[in-house]
C-alpha atoms as a PDB file:
ATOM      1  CA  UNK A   1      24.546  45.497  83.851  1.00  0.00           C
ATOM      2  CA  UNK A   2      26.233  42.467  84.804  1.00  0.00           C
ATOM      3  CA  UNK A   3      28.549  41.746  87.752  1.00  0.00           C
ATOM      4  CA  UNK A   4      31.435  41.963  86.265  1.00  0.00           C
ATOM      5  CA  UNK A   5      30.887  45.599  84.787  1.00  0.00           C
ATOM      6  CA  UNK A   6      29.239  46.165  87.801  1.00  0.00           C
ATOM      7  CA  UNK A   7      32.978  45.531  89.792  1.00  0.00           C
ATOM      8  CA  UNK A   8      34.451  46.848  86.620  1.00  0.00           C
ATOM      9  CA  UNK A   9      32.628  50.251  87.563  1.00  0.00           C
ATOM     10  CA  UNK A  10      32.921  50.454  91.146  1.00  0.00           C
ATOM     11  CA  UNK A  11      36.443  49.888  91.116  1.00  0.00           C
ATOM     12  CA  UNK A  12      37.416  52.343  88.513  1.00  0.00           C
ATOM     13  CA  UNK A  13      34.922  55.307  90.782  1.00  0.00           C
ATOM     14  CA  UNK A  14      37.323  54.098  93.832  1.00  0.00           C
ATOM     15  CA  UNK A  15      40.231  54.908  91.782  1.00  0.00           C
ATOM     16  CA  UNK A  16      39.621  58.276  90.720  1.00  0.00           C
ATOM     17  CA  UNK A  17      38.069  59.403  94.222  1.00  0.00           C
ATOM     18  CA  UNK A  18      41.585  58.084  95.537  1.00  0.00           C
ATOM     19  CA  UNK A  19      43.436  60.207  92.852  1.00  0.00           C
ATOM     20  CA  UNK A  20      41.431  63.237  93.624  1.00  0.00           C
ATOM     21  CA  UNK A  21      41.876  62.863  97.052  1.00  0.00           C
ATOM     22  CA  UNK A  22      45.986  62.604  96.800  1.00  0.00           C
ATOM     23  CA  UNK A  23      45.393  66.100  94.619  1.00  0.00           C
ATOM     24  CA  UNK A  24      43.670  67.763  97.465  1.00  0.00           C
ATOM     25  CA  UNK A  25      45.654  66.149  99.934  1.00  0.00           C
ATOM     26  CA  UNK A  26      48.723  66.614  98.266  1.00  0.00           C
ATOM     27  CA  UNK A  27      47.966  70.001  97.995  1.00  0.00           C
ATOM     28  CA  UNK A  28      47.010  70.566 101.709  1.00  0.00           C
ATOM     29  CA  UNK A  29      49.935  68.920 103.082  1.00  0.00           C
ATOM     30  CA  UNK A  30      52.305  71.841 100.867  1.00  0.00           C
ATOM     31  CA  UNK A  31      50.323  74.614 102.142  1.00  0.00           C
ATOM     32  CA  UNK A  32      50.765  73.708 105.657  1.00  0.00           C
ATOM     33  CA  UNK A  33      54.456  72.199 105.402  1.00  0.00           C
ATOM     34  CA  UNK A  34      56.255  72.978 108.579  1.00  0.00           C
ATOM     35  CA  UNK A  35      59.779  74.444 107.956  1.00  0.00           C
ATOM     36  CA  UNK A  36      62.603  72.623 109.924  1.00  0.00           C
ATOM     37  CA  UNK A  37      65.372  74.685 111.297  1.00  0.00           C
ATOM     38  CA  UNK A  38      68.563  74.224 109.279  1.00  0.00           C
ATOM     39  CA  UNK A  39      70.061  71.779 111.508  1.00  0.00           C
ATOM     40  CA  UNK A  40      67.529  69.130 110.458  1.00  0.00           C
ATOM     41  CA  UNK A  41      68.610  69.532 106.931  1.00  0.00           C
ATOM     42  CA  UNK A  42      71.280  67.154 107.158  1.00  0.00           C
ATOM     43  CA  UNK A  43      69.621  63.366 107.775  1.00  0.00           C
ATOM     44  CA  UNK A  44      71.487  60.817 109.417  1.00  0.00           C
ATOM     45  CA  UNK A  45      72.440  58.037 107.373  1.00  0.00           C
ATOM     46  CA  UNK A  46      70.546  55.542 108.354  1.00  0.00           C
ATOM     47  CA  UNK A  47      73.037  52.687 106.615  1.00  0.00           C
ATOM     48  CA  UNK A  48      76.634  52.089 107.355  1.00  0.00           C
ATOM     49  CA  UNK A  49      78.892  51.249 104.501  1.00  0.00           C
ATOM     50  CA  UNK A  50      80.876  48.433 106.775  1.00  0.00           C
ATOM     51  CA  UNK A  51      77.630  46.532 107.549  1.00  0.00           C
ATOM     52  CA  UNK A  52      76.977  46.957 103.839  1.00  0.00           C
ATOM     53  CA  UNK A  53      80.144  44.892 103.046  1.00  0.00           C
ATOM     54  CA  UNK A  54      79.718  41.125 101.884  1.00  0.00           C
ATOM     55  CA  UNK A  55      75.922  41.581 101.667  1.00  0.00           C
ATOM     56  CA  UNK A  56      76.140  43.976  98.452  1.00  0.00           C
ATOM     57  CA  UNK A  57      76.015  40.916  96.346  1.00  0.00           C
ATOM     58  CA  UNK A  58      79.629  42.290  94.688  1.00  0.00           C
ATOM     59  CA  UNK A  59      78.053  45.784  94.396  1.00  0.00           C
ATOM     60  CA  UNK A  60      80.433  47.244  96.963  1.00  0.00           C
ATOM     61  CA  UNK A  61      82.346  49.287  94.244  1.00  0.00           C
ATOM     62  CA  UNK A  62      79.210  50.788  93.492  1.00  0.00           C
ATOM     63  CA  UNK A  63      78.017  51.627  96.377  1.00  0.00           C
ATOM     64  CA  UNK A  64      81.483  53.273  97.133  1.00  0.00           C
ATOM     65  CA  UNK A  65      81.279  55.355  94.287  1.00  0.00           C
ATOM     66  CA  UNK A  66      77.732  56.361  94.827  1.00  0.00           C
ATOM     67  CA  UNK A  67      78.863  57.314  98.695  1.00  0.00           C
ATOM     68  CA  UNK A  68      81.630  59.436  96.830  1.00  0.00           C
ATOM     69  CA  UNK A  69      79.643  61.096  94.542  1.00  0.00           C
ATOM     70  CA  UNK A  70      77.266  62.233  97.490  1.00  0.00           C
ATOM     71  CA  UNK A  71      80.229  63.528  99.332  1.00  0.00           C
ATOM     72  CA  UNK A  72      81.091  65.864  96.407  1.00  0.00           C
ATOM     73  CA  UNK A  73      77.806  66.996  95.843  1.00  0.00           C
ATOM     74  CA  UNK A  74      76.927  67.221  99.656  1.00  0.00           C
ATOM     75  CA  UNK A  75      80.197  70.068 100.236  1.00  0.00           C
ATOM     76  CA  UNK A  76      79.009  71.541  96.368  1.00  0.00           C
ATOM     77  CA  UNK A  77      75.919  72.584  97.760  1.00  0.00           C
ATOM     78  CA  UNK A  78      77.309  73.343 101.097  1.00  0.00           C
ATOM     79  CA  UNK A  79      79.865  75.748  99.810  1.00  0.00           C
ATOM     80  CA  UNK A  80      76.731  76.861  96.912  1.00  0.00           C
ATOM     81  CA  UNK A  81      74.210  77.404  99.848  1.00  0.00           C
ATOM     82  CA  UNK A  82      77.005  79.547 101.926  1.00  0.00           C
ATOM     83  CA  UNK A  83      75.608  82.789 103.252  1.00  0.00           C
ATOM     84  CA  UNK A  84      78.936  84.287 103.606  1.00  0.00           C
ATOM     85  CA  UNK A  85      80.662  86.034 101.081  1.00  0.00           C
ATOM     86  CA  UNK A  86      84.128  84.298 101.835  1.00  0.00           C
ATOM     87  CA  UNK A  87      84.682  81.168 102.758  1.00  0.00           C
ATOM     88  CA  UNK A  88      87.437  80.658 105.217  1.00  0.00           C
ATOM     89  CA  UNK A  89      89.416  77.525 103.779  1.00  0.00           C
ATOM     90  CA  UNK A  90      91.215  77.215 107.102  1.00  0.00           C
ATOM     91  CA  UNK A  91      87.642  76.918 108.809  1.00  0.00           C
ATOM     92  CA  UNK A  92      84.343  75.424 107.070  1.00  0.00           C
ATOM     93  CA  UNK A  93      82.596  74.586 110.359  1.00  0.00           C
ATOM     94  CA  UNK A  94      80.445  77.232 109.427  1.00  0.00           C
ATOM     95  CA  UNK A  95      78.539  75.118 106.813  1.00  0.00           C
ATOM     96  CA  UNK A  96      77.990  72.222 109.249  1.00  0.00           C
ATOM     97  CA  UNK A  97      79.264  69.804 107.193  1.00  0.00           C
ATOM     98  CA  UNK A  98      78.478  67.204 109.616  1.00  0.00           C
ATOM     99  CA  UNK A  99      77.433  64.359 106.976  1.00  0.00           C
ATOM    100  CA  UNK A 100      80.951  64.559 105.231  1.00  0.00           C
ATOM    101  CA  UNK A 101      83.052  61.941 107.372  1.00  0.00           C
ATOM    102  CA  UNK A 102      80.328  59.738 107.684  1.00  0.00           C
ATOM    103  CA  UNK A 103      80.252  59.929 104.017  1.00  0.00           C
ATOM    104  CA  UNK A 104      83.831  59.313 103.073  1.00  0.00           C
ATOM    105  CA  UNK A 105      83.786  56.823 106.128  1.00  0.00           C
ATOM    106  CA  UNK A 106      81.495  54.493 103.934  1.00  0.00           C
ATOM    107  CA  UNK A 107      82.966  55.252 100.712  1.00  0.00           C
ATOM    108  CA  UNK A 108      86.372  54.105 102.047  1.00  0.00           C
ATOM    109  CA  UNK A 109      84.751  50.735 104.482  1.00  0.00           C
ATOM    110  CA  UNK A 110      83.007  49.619 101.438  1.00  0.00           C
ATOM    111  CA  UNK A 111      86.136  50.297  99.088  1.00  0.00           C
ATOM    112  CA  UNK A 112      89.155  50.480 100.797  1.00  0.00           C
ATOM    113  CA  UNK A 113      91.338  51.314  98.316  1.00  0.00           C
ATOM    114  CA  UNK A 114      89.485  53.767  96.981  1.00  0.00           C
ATOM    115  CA  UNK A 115      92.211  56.535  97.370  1.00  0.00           C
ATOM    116  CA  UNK A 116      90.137  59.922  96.032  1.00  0.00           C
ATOM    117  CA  UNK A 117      88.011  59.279  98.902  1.00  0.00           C
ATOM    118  CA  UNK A 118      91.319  59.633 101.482  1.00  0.00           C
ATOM    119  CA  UNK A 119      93.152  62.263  99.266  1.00  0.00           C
ATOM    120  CA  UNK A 120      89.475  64.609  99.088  1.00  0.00           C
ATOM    121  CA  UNK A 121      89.342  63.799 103.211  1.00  0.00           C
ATOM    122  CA  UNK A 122      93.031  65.317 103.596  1.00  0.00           C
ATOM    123  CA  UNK A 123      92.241  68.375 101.710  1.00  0.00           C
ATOM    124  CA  UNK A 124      88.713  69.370 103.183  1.00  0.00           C
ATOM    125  CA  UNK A 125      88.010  67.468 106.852  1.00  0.00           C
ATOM    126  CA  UNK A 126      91.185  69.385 108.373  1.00  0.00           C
ATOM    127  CA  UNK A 127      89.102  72.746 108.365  1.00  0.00           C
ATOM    128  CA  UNK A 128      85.932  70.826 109.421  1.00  0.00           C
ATOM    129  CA  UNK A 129      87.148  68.392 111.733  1.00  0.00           C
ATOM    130  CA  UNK A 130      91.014  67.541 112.392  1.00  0.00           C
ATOM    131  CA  UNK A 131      90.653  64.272 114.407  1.00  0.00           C
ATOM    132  CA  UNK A 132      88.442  62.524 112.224  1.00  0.00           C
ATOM    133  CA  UNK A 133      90.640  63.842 108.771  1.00  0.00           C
ATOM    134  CA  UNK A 134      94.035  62.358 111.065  1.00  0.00           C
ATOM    135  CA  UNK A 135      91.054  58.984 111.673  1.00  0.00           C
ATOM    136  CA  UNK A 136      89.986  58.566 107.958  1.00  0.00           C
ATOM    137  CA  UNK A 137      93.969  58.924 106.984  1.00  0.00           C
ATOM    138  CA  UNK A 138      95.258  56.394 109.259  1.00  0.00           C
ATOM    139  CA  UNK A 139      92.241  53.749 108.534  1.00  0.00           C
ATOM    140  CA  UNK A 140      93.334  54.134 104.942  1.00  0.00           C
ATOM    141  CA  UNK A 141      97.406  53.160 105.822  1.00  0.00           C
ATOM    142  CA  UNK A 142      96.077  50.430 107.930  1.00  0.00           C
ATOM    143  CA  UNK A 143      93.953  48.756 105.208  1.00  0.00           C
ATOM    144  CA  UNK A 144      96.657  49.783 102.551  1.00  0.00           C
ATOM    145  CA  UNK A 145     100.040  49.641 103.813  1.00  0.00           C
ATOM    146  CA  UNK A 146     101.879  49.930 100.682  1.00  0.00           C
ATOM    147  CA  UNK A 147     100.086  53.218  99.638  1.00  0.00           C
ATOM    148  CA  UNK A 148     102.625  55.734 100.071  1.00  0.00           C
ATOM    149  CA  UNK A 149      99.866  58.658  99.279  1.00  0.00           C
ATOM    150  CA  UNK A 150      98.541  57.950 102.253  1.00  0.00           C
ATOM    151  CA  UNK A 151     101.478  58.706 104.163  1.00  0.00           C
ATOM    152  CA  UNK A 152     101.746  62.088 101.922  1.00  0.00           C
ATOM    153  CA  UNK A 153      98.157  63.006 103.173  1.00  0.00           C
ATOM    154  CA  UNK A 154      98.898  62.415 106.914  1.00  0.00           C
ATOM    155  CA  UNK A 155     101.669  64.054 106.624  1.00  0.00           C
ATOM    156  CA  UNK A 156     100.124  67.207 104.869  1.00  0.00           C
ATOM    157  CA  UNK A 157      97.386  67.400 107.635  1.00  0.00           C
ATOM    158  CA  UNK A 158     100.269  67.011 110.496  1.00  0.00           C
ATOM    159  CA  UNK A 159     101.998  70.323 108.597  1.00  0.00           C
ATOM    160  CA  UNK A 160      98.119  71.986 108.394  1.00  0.00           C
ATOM    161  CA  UNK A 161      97.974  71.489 112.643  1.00  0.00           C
ATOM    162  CA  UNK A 162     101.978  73.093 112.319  1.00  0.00           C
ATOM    163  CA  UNK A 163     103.013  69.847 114.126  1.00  0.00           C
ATOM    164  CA  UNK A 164     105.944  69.420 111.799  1.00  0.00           C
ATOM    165  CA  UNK A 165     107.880  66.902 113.820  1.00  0.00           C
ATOM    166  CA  UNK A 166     104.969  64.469 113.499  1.00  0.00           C
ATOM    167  CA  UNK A 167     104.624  65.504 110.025  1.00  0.00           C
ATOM    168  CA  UNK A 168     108.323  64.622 109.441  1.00  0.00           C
ATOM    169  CA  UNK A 169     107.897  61.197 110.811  1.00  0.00           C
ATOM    170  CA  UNK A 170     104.901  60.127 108.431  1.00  0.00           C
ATOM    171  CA  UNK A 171     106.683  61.839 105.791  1.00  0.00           C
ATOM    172  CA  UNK A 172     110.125  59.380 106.441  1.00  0.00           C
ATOM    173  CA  UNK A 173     107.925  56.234 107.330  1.00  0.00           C
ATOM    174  CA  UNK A 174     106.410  56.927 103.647  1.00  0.00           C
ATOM    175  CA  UNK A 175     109.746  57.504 102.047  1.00  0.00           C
ATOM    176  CA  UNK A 176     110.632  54.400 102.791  1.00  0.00           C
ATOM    177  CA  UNK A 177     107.608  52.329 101.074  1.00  0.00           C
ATOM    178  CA  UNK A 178     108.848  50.965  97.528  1.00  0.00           C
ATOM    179  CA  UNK A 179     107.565  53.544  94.650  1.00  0.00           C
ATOM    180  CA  UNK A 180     108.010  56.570  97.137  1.00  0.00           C
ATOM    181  CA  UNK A 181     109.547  59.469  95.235  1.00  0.00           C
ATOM    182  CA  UNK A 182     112.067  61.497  96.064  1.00  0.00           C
ATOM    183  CA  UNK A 183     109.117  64.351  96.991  1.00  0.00           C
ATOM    184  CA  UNK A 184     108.575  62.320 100.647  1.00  0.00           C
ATOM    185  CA  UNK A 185     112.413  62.395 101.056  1.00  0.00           C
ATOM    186  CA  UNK A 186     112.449  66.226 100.683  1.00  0.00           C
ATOM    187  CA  UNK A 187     109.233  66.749 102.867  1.00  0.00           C
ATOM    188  CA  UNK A 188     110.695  65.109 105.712  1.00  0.00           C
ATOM    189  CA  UNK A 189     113.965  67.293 105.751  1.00  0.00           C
ATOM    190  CA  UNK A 190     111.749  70.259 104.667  1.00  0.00           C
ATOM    191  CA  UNK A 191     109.664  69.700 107.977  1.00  0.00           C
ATOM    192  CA  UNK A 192     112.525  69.536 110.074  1.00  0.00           C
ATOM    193  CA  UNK A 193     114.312  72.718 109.051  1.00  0.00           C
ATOM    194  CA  UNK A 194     111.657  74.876 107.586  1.00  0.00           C
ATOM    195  CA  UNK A 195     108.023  73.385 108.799  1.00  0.00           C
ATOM    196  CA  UNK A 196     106.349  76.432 108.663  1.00  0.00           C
ATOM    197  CA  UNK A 197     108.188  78.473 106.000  1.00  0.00           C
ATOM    198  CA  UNK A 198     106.366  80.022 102.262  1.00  0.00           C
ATOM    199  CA  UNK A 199     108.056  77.774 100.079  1.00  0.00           C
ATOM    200  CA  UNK A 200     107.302  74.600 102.123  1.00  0.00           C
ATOM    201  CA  UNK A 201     103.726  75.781 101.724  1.00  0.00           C
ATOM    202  CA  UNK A 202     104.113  76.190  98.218  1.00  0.00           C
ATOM    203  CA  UNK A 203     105.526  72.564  97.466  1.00  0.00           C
ATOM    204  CA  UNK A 204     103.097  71.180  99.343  1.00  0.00           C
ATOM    205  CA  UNK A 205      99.891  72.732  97.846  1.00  0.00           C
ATOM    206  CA  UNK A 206     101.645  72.451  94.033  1.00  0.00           C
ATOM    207  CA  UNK A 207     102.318  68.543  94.978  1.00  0.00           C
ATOM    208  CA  UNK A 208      98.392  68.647  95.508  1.00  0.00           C
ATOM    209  CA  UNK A 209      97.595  70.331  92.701  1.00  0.00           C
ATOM    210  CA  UNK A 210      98.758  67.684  90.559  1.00  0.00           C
ATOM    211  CA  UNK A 211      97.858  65.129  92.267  1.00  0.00           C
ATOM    212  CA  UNK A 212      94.093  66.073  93.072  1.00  0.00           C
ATOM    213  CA  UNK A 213      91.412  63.791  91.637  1.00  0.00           C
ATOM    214  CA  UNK A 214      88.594  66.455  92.197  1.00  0.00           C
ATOM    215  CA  UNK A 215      87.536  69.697  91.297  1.00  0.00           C
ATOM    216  CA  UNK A 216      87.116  70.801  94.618  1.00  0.00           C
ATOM    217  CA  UNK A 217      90.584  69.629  96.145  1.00  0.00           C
ATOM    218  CA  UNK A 218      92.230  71.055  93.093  1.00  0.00           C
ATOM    219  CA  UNK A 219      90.463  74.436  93.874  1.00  0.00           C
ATOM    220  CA  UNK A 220      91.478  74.085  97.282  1.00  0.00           C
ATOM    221  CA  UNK A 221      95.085  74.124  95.867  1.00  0.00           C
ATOM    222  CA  UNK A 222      95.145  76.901  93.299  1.00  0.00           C
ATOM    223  CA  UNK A 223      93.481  79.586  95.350  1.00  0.00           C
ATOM    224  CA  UNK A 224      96.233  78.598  98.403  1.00  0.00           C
ATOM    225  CA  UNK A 225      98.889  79.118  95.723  1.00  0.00           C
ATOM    226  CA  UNK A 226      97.084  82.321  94.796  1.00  0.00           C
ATOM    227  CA  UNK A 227      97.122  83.349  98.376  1.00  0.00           C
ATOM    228  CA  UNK A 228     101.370  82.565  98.586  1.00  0.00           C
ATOM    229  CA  UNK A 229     101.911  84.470  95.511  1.00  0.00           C
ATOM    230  CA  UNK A 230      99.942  87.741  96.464  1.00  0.00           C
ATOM    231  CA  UNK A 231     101.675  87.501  99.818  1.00  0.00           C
ATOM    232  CA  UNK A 232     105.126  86.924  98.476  1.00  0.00           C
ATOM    233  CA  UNK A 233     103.866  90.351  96.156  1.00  0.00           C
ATOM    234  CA  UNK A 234     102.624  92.676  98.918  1.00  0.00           C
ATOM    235  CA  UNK A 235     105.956  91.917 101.439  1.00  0.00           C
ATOM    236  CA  UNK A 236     107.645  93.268  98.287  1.00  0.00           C
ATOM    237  CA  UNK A 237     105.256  96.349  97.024  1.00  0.00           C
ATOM    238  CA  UNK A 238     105.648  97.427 101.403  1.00  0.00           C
ATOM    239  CA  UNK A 239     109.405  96.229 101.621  1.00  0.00           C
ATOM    240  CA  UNK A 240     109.709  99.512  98.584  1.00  0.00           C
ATOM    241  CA  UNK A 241     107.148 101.688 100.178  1.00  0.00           C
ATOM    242  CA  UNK A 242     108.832 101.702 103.410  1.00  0.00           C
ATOM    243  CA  UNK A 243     112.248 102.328 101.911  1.00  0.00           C
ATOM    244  CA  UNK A 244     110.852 105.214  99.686  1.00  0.00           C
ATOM    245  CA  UNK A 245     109.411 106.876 102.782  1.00  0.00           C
ATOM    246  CA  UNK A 246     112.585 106.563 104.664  1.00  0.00           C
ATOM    247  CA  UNK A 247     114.796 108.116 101.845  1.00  0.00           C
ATOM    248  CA  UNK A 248     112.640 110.798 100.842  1.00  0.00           C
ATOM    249  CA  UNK A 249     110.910 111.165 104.298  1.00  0.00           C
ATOM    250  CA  UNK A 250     107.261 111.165 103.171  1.00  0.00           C
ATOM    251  CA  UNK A 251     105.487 107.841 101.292  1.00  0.00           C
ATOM    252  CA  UNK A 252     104.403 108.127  97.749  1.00  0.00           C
ATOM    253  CA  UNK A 253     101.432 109.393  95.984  1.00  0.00           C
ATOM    254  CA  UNK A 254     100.162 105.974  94.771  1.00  0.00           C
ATOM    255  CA  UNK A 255     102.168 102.479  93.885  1.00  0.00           C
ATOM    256  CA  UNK A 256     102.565 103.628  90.402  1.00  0.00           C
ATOM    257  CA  UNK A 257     105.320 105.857  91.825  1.00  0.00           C
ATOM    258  CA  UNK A 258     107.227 102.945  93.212  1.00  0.00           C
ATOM    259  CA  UNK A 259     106.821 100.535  89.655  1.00  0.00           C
ATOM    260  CA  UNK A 260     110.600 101.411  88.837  1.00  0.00           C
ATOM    261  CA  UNK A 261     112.006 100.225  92.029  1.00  0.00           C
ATOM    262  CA  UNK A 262     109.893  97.389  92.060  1.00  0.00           C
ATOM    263  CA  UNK A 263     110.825  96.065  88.397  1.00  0.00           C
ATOM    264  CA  UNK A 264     113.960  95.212  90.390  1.00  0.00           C
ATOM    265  CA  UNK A 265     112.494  93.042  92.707  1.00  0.00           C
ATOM    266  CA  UNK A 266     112.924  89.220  92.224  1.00  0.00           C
ATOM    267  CA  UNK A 267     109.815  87.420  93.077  1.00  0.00           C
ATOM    268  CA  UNK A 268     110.291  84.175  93.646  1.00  0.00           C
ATOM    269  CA  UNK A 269     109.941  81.273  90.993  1.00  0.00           C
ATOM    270  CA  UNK A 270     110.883  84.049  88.631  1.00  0.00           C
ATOM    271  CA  UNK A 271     107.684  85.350  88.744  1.00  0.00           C
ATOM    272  CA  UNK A 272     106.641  89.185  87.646  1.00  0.00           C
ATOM    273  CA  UNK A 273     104.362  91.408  89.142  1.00  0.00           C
ATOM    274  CA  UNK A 274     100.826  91.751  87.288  1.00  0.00           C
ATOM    275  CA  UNK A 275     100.078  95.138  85.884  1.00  0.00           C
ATOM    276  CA  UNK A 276      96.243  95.766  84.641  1.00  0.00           C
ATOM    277  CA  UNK A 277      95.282  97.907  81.177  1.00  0.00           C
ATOM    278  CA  UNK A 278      94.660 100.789  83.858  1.00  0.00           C
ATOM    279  CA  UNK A 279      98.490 100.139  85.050  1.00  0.00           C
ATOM    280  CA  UNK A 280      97.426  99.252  88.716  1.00  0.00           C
ATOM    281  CA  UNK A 281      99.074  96.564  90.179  1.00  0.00           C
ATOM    282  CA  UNK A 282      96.853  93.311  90.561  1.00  0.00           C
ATOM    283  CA  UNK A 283      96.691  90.238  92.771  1.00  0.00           C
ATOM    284  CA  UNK A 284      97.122  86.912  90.691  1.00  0.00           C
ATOM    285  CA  UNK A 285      92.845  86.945  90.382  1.00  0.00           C
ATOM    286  CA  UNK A 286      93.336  90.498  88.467  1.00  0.00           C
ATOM    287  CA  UNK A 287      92.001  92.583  91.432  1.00  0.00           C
ATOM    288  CA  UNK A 288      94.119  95.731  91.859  1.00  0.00           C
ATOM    289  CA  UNK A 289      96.272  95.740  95.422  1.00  0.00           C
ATOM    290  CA  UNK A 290      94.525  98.474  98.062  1.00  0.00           C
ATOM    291  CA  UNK A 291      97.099 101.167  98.816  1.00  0.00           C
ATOM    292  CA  UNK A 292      96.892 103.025 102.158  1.00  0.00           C
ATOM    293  CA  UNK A 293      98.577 106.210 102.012  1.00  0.00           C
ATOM    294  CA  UNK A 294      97.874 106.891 106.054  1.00  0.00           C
ATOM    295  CA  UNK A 295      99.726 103.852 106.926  1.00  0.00           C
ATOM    296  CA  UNK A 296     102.436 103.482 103.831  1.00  0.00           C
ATOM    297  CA  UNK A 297     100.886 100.046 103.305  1.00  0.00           C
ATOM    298  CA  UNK A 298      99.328  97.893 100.366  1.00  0.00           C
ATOM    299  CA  UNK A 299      97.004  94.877 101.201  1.00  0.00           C
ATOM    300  CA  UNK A 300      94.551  92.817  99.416  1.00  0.00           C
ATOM    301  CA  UNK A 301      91.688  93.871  98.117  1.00  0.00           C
ATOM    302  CA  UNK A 302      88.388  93.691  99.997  1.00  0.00           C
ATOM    303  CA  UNK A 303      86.144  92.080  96.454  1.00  0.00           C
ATOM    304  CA  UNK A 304      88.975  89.601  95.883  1.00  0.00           C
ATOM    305  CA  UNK A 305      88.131  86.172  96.986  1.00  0.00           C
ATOM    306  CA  UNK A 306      91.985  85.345  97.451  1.00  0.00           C
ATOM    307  CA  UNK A 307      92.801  83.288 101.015  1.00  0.00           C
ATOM    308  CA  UNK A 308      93.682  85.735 103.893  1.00  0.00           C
ATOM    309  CA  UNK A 309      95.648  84.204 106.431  1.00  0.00           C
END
């Protein structure tokens, strides 16, 4: 054998001893894998998108979008992973969603005008953490001062904190921006006479429906309009039990006994109440209302995963 097979040979031996040592290896190191409480889960990010900028090589925008994407699929899992049946919307510190700001943070230094980024930060950093939702807003009017959606999402997380007068301001120092429409006008009167009222709530979260530029915002949004409509149902359904118990002195058997008097009851928007093929009387998800004869009450439904305020 000559030297060069001779090399040939040893080498290719010292490759497959190294491969079969990173099988055994391999193998040994996932049998004795220490598990890492769940408050390691979430790594650091160990780059920040405003360092990032003007050394991307004009890859900025896609780095942004990459940052986005992460943030959507970072809360997806979050919410996915949830060991709680029901999710407060008014409170996700629960899932220690600590990487979410720092996300949208560099989504928003690297693109600035990237407004998804500040409309998705309105909708979900409020429940998780208000100062940095009011920080991420007000970066994104500095950098775009002719944005009058940004001025719609302070304002919207001024009305969340019930701080209406503050909310009225952003909401008139946006009406004023050329291309405003006659929605920031309205908000700012609405916040001043009825801040805290149903049907402020209901413009507010149907303004975001439309307007929402993910899935999870725009789920955010129907299930709070859910949540208006089966409240503006049960102050109804208990407005008619309590006046059939004071007429006739005892409450009725079941709500089926009230449907008459409540045909006659104007919902708002025009809306009618929802009647199931078993003739119960369902929330807008299709779960029948809970009646409670003790108390001459209806409520929602423990199984339906409708907003409870």
């Amino acid at each position: 054998m000559n030297t060069r097979s001779r090399q040939s040979l040893i080498a290719f031996v010292l490759i497959a001893c190294g491969f079969v040592a990173a099988y055994f290896l391999s193998g040994y190191v996932a049998a004795n894998r220490t598990t890492l409480p769940e408050e390691f889960a979430d790594s650091d990010l160990a780059v920040q998108g405003g360092k990032l900028k003007g050394w991307a090589l004009g890859a900025e925008g896609l780095l942004a979008d990459w940052y986005w994407m992460w943030s959507l699929q970072y809360m997806g899992t979050k919410i996915v992973n949830a060991k709680q049946e029901e999710l407060n919307l008014d409170d996700l510190s629960s899932l220690d969603p600590r990487l979410l700001y720092p996300l949208l943070d560099n989504t928003t230094d690297l693109d600035p005008q990237f407004m998804p980024a500040y409309s998705y930060g309105a909708s979900v950093l409020p429940a998780i953490d208000k100062e940095k939702a009011i920080a991420l807003t007000e970066k994104g009017i500095e950098r775009n001062p002719d944005a009058w959606r940004l001025y719609q999402y302070l304002g919207f997380i001024y009305w969340r904190l019930e701080n209406y007068e503050k909310a009225a301001e952003v909401y008139e120092d946006g009406s004023k921006i050329a291309g405003a429409p006659l929605f920031m006008r309205q908000m700012t009167a609405a916040m001043r006479s009825r801040g805290g009222s149903r049907e402020t709530a209901r413009q507010m979260y149907r303004q975001m429906l439309d307007e929402a530029e993910d899935q999870q915002s725009r789920s955010n949004a129907e299930r709070r309009l859910m949540e208006l409509d089966a409240l503006d149902d049960l102050d109804a359904i208990n407005q008619v039990l309590n006046s059939a118990r004071e007429t006739s002195g005892s409450c009725p058997e079941s709500l089926a006994a009230i449907f008459r008097d409540l045909s006659k009851v104007k919902l708002p928007n025009g809306r009618q109440f929802r009647i199931d093929a078993r003739n119960n009387i369902v929330d807008p998800l299709g779960y029948p209302y809970t009646f409670e004869r003790h108390n001459c009450s209806a409520r929602l439904n423990l199984e339906s995963k409708i907003p409870r305020s």
